[in-house]
Protein backbone atom coordinates (compact mmCIF):
# COMPACT_ATOMS: atom_id res chain seq x y z
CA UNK A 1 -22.51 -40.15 62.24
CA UNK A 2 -19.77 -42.05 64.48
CA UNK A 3 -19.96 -42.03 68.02
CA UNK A 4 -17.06 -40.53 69.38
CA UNK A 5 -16.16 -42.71 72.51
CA UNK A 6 -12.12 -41.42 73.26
CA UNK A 7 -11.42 -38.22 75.02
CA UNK A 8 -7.85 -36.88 74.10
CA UNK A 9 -6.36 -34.29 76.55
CA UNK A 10 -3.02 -32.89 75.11
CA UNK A 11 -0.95 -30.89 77.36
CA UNK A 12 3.03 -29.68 77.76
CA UNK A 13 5.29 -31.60 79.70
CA UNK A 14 8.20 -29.65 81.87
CA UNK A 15 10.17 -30.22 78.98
CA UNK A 16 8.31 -28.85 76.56
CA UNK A 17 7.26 -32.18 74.88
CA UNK A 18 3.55 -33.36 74.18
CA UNK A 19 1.76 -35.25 76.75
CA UNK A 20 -1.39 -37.28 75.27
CA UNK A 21 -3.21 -39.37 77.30
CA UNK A 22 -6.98 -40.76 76.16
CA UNK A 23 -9.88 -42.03 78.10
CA UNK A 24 -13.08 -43.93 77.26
CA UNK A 25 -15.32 -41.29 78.88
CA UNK A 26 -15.48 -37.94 80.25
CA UNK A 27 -15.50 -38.89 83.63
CA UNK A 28 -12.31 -38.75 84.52
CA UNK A 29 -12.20 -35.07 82.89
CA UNK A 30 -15.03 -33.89 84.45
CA UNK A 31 -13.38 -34.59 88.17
CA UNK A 32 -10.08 -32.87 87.01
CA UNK A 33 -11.53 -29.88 84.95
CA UNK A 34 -14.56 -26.80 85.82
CA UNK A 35 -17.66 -28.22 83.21
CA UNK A 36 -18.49 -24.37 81.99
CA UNK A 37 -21.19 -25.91 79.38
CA UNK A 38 -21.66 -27.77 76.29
CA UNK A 39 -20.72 -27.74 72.82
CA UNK A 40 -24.00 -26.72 70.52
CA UNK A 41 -22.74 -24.69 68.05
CA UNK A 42 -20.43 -27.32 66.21
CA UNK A 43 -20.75 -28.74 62.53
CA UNK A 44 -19.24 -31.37 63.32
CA UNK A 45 -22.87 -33.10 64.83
CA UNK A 46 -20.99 -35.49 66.75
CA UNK A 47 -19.34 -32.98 69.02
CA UNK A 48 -23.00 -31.27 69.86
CA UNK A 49 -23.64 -31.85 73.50
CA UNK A 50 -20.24 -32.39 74.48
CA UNK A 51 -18.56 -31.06 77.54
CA UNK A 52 -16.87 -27.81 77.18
CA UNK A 53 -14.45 -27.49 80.45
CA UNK A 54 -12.64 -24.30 81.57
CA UNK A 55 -8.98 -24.39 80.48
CA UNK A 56 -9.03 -26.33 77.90
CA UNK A 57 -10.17 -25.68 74.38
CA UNK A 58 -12.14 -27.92 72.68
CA UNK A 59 -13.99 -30.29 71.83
CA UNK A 60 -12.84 -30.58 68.48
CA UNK A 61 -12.76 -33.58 66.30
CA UNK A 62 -9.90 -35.95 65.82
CA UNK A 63 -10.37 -39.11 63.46
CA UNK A 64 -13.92 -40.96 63.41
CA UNK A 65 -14.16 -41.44 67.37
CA UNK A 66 -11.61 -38.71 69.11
CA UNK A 67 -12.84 -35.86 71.12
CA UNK A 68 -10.07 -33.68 71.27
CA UNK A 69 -9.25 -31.14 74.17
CA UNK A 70 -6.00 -28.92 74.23
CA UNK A 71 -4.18 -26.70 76.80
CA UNK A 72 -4.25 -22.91 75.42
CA UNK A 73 -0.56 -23.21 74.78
CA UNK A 74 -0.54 -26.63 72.81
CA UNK A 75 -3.64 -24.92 71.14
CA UNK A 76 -1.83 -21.64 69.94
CA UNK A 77 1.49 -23.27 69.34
CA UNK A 78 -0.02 -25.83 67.00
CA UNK A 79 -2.13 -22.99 65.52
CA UNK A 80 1.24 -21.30 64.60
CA UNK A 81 2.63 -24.71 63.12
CA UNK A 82 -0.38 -25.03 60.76
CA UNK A 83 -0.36 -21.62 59.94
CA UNK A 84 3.20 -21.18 59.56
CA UNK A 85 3.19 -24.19 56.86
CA UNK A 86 4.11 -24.04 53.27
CA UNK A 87 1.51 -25.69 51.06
CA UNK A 88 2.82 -28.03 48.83
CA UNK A 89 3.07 -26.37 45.64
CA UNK A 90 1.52 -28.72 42.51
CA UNK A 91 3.25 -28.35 38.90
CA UNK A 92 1.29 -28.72 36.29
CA UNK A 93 2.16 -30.77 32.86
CA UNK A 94 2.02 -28.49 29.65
CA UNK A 95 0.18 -30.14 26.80
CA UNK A 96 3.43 -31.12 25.20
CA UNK A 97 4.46 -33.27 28.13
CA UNK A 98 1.03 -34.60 28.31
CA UNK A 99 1.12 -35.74 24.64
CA UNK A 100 4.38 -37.45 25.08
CA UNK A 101 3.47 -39.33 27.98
CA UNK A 102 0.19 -40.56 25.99
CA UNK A 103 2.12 -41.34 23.38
């Protein structure tokens, strides 16, 4: 289990753009942001008894040693994005094409 020693806050900027900034510890979030708890409920093991702070969601896992928080509107816009996604769609060979290639 890797330790996760970066805390990513992403937020809007006033132009709409993505604004990520990372620190080594939670310090500097806990001075900014309301602590409201911490994390025990996630599978992710390496998230359990992190901070949970009011008005931002999170902590959720990013990479080997991110802790990620987001705004509520970075959260649900990027929600949408996912969601919103086509899946790539795979082809499969038919036997013919398969024999031919082998061949």
């Amino acid at each position: 289990m890797a330790k996760k020693d970066t805390f990513r806050i992403v937020t809007r900027g006033k132009d709409n753009s993505l604004i990520i900034r990372d620190y080594p510890t939670a310090d500097p979030l806990i001075h900014s942001y309301l602590q409201v708890g911490t994390d025990d409920c996630s599978t992710d093991l390496a998230l359990r008894g992190m901070p949970i702070f009011r008005g931002l969601i999170g902590p959720m896992p990013e990479g080997k040693n991110v802790v990620r928080y987001e705004t509520p509107e970075v959260f649900e816009a990027l929600t949408k994005e996912w969601g919103s996604a086509k899946p790539r769609r795979r082809t499969r060979r038919k036997k013919e094409e398969i024999a031919e290639a082998v061949s």
